[in-house]
Protein backbone atom coordinates (compact mmCIF):
# COMPACT_ATOMS: atom_id res chain seq x y z
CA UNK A 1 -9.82 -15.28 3.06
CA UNK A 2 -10.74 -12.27 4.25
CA UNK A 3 -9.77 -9.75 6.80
CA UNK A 4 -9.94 -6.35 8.02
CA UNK A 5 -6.51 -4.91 9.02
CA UNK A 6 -7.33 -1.54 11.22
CA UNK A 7 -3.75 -1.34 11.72
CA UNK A 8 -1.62 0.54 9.57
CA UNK A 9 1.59 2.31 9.59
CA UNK A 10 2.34 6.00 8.71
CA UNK A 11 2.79 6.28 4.86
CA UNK A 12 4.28 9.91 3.60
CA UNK A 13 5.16 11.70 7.04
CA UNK A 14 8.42 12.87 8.57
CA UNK A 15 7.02 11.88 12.00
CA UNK A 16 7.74 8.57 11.65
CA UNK A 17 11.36 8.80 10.44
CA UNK A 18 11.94 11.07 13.22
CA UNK A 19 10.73 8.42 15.94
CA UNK A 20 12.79 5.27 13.87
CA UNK A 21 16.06 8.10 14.30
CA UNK A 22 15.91 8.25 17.86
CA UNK A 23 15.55 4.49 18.06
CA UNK A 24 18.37 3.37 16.07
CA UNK A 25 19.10 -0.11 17.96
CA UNK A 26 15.00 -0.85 17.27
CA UNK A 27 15.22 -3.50 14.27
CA UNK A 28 11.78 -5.52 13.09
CA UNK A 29 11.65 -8.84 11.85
CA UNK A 30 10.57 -8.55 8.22
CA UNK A 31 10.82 -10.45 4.59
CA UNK A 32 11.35 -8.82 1.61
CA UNK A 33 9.18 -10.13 -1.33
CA UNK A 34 11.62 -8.97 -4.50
CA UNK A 35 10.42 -8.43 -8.23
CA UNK A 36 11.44 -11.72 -9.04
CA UNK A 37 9.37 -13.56 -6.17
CA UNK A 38 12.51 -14.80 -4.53
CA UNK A 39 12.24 -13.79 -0.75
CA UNK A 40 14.78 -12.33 2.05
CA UNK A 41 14.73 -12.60 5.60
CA UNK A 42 16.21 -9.18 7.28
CA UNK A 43 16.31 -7.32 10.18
CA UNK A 44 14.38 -4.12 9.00
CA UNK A 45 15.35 -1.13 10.20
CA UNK A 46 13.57 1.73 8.47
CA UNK A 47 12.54 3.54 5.30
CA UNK A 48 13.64 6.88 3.68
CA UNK A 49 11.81 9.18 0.94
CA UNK A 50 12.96 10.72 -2.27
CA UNK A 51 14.85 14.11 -1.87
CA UNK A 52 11.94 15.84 -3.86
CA UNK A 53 8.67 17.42 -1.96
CA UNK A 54 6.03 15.39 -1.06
CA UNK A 55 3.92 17.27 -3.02
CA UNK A 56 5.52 17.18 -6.70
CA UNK A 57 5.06 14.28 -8.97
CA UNK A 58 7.93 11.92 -7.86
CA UNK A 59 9.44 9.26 -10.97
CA UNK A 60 9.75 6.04 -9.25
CA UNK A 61 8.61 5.57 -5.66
CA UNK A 62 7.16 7.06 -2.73
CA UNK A 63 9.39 5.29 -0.81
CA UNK A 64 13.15 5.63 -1.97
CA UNK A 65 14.85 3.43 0.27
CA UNK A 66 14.98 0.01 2.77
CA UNK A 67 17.48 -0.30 5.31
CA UNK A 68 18.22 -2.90 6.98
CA UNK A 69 20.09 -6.00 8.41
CA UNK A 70 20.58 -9.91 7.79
CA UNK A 71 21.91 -10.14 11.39
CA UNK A 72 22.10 -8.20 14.83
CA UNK A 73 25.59 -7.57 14.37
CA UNK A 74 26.02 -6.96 11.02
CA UNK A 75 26.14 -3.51 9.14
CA UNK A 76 23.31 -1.35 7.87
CA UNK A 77 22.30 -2.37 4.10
CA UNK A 78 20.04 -0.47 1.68
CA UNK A 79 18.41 -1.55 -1.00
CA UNK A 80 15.99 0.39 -3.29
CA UNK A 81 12.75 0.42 -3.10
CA UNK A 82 12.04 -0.12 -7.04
CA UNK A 83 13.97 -3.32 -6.24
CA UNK A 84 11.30 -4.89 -3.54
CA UNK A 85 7.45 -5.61 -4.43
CA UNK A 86 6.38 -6.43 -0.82
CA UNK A 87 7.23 -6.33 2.65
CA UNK A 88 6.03 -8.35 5.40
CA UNK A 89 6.69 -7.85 8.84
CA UNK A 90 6.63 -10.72 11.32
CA UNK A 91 6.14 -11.24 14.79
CA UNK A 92 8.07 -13.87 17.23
CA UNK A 93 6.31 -16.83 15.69
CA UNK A 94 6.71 -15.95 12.06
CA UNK A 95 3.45 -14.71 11.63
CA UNK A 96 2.69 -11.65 9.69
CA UNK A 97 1.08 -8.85 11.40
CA UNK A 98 1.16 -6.01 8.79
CA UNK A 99 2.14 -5.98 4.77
CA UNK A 100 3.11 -3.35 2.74
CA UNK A 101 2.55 -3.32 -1.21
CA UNK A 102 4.53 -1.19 -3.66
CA UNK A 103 1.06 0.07 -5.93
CA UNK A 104 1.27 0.54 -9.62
CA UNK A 105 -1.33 3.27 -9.45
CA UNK A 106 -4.23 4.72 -11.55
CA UNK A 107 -6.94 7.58 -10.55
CA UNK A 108 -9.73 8.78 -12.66
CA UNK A 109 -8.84 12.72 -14.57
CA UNK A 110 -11.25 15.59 -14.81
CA UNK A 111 -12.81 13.60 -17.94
CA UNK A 112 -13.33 10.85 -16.28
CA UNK A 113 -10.86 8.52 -17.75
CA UNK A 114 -8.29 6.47 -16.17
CA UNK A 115 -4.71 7.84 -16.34
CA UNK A 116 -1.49 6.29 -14.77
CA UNK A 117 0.03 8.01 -11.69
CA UNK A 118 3.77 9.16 -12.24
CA UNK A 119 4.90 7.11 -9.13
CA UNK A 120 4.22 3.93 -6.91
CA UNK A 121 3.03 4.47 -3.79
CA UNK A 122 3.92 1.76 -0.57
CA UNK A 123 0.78 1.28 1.41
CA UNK A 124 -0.67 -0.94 3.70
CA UNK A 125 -3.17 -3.65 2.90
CA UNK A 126 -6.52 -3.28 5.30
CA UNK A 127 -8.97 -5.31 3.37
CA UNK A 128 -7.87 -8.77 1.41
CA UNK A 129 -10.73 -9.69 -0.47
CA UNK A 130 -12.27 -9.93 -4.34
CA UNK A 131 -11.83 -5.76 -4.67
CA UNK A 132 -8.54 -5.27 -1.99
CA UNK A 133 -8.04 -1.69 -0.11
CA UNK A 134 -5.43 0.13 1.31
CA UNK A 135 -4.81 3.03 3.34
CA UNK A 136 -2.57 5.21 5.50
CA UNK A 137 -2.83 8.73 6.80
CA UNK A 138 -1.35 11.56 5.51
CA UNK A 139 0.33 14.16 7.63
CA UNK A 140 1.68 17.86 7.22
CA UNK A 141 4.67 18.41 8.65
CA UNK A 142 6.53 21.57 9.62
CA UNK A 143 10.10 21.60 11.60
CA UNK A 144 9.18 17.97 13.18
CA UNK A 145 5.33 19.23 14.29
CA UNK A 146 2.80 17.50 12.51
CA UNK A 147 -0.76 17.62 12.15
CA UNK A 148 -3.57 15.47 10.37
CA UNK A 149 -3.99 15.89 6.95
CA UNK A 150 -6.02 13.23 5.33
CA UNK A 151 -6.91 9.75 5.16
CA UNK A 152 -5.57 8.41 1.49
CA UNK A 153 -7.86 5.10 0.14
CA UNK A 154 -6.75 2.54 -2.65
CA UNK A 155 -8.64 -0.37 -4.49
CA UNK A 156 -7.69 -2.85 -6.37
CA UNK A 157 -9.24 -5.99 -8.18
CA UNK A 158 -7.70 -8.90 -6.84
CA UNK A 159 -7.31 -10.01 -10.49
CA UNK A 160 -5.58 -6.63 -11.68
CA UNK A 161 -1.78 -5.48 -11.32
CA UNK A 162 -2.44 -2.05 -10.73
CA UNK A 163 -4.45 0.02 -7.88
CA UNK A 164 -6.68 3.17 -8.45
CA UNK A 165 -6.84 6.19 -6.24
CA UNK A 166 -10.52 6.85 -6.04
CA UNK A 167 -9.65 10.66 -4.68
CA UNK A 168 -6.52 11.86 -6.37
CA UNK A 169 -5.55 14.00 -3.78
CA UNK A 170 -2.62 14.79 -5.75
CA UNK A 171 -4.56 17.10 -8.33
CA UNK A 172 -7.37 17.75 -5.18
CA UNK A 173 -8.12 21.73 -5.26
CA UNK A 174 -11.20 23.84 -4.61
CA UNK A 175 -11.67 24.13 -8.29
CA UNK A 176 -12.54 20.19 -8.75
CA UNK A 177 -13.75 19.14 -5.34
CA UNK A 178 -17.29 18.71 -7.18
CA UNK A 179 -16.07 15.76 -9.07
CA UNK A 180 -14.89 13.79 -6.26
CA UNK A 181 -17.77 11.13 -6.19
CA UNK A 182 -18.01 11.38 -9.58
CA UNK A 183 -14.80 10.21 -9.85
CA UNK A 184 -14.72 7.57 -6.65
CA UNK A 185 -18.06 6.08 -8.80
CA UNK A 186 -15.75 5.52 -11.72
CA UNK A 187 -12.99 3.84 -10.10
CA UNK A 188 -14.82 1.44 -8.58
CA UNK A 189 -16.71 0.75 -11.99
CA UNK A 190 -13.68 0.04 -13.25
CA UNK A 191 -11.92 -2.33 -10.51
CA UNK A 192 -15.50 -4.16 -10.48
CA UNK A 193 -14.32 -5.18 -13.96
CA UNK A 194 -17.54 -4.86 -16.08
CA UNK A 195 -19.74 -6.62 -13.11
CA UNK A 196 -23.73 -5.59 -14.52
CA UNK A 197 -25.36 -5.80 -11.23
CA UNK A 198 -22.52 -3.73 -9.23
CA UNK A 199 -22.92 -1.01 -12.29
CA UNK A 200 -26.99 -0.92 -11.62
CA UNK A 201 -25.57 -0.56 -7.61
CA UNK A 202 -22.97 1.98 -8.38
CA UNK A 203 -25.58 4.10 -10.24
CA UNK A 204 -27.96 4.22 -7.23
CA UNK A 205 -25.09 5.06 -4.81
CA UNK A 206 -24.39 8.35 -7.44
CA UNK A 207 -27.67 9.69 -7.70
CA UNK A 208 -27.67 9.39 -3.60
CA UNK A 209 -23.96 10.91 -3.19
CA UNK A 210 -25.95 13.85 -5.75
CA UNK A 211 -28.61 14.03 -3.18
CA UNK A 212 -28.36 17.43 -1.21
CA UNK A 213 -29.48 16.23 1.96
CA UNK A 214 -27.03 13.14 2.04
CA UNK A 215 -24.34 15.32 1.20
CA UNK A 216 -25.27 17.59 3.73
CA UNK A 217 -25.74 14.62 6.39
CA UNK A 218 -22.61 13.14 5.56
CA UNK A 219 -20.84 16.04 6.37
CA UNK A 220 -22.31 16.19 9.36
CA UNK A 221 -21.26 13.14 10.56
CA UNK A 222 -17.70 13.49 9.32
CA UNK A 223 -17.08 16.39 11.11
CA UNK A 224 -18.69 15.24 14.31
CA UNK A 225 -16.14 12.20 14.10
CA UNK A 226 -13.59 14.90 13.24
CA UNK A 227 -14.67 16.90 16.90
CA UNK A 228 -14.90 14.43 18.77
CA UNK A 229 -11.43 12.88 18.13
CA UNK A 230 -9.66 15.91 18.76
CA UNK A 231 -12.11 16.18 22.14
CA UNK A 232 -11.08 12.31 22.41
CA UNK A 233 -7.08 13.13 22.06
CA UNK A 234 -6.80 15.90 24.40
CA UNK A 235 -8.32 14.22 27.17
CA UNK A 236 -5.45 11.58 26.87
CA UNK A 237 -3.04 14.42 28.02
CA UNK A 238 0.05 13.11 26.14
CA UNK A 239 0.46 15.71 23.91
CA UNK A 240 -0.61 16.78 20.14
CA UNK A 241 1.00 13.65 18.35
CA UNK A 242 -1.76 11.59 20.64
CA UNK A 243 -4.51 13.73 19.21
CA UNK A 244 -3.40 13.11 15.74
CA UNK A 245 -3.11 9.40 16.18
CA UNK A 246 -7.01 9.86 17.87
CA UNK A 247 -8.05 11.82 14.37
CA UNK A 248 -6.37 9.34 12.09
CA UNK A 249 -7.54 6.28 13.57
CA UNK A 250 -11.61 7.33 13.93
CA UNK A 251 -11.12 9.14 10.40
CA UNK A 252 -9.74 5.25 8.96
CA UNK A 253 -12.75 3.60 10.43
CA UNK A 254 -15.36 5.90 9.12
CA UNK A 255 -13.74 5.81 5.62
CA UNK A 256 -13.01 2.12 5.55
CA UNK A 257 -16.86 2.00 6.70
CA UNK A 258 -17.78 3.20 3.53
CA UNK A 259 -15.44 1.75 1.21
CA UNK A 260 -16.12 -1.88 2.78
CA UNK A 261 -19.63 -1.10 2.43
CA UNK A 262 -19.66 -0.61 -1.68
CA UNK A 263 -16.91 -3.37 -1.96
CA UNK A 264 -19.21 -5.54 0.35
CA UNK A 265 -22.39 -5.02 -2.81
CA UNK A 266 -18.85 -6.11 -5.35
CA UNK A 267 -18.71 -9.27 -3.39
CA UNK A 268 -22.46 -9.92 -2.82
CA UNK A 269 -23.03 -9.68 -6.43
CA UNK A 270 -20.15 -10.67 -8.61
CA UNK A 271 -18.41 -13.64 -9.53
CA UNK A 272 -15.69 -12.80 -10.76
């Protein structure tokens, strides 16, 4: 089946641990999906992040921590994150409105080959299908005022163990920014898994990311989404944390535009 998940929660920001803080008798129903496939029912409360900067290379996880409870009464638990391979939260009638993944990741290097990330990343899943993607927004964050920062996109073969950052935006500086499609090109080579008539597609959709005016056009539009978000946000009059949501939210659809569109050619063509 597949679906299209706009929806997504707020993956490496301090905003949202600040708004679970002041909400400490808010729990969510939720089911922990451990390493061993055995599941648990709790009463989640929130998450917590490793001690380190956001911006090092972290060992381990993006996300350090769970807390949470088996019942409304009970006391607070935690439970590592390395621990738990999934977390689904449910609604009144069981159902599951969002999931999160813990990601073995990959991203492509400055030769173009694919190298293992130092940590797993926790991310939501907004397209199930043959190539999967995921995706939350990235904030910067400075004595509890944050602002937009980016709009982080993961793929992953439905077959495979392990997802690939098609923009490492770990290793992202002015020095390298000219390999970016270079480099989104080769991860999705490689999550399409050898697929002959998706490489003949994926080398038409380079030479047009090469083409000046595209480039140019492209940019355009991006930053005319970008504008008009902010224009958008304000006009809500609740404050800057509005306007962010307003930029991240416009920003997701016009990325997941794209990436749906290249994994839609994946689907249209391959069998596997």
């Amino acid at each position: 089946m597949k679906r299209i998940l706009l929806g997504f929660v707020l993956i490496g920001t301090q905003s949202s641990l600040s708004a679970q803080e002041s909400d400490r008798e808010i729990y969510s129903r939720a089911v922990f999906t451990m390493n061993d496939g055995s599941e648990k029912p709790v009463l989640f409360y929130r998450y917590t992040y490793p001690t380190q900067s956001l911006y090092t290379y972290i060992e381990g996880s993006d996300i350090h921590n769970f807390e949470y409870k088996l019942e409304a009464e009970s006391k607070i638990l935690k439970i590592n994150a390395e621990e738990v391979k999934k977390v689904r939260f449910m609604d009144e009638y069981e159902d599951e409105i969002l999931g999160l993944e813990r990601l073995q990741l990959k991203a492509v290097n400055i030769k173009g080959e694919i190298v293992d990330k130092a940590y797993d990343s926790w991310q939501p899943l907004l397209y199930d299908g043959k190539i999967k993607i995921y995706g939350s927004t990235s904030y910067n964050c400075t004595n509890n005022a944050c602002s937009y920062a980016n709009t982080r996109i993961y793929i992953r073969n439905a077959k495979d163990d392990f997802a690939i950052m098609p923009i490492d935006y770990d290793r992202l500086n002015l020095f390298n920014m000219g390999k970016v499609d270079e480099k989104m090109v080769e991860a999705f080579r490689m999550v399409g898994g050898g697929c002959a008539d998706f490489n003949i597609y994926l080398d038409s959709l380079q030479n047009k990311l090469r083409d000046r005016e595209f480039r140019k056009q492209y940019s355009q539009e991006w930053l005319a989404i970008f504008r008009k978000s902010i224009k958008e946000g304000r006009a809500r009059r609740k404050g800057k944390a509005t306007t962010n949501n307003t930029i991240a939210e416009n920003m997701m659809e016009f990325y997941m535009k794209m990436y749906t569109g290249i994994v839609f050619e994946y689907e249209k063509n391959c069998k596997h």
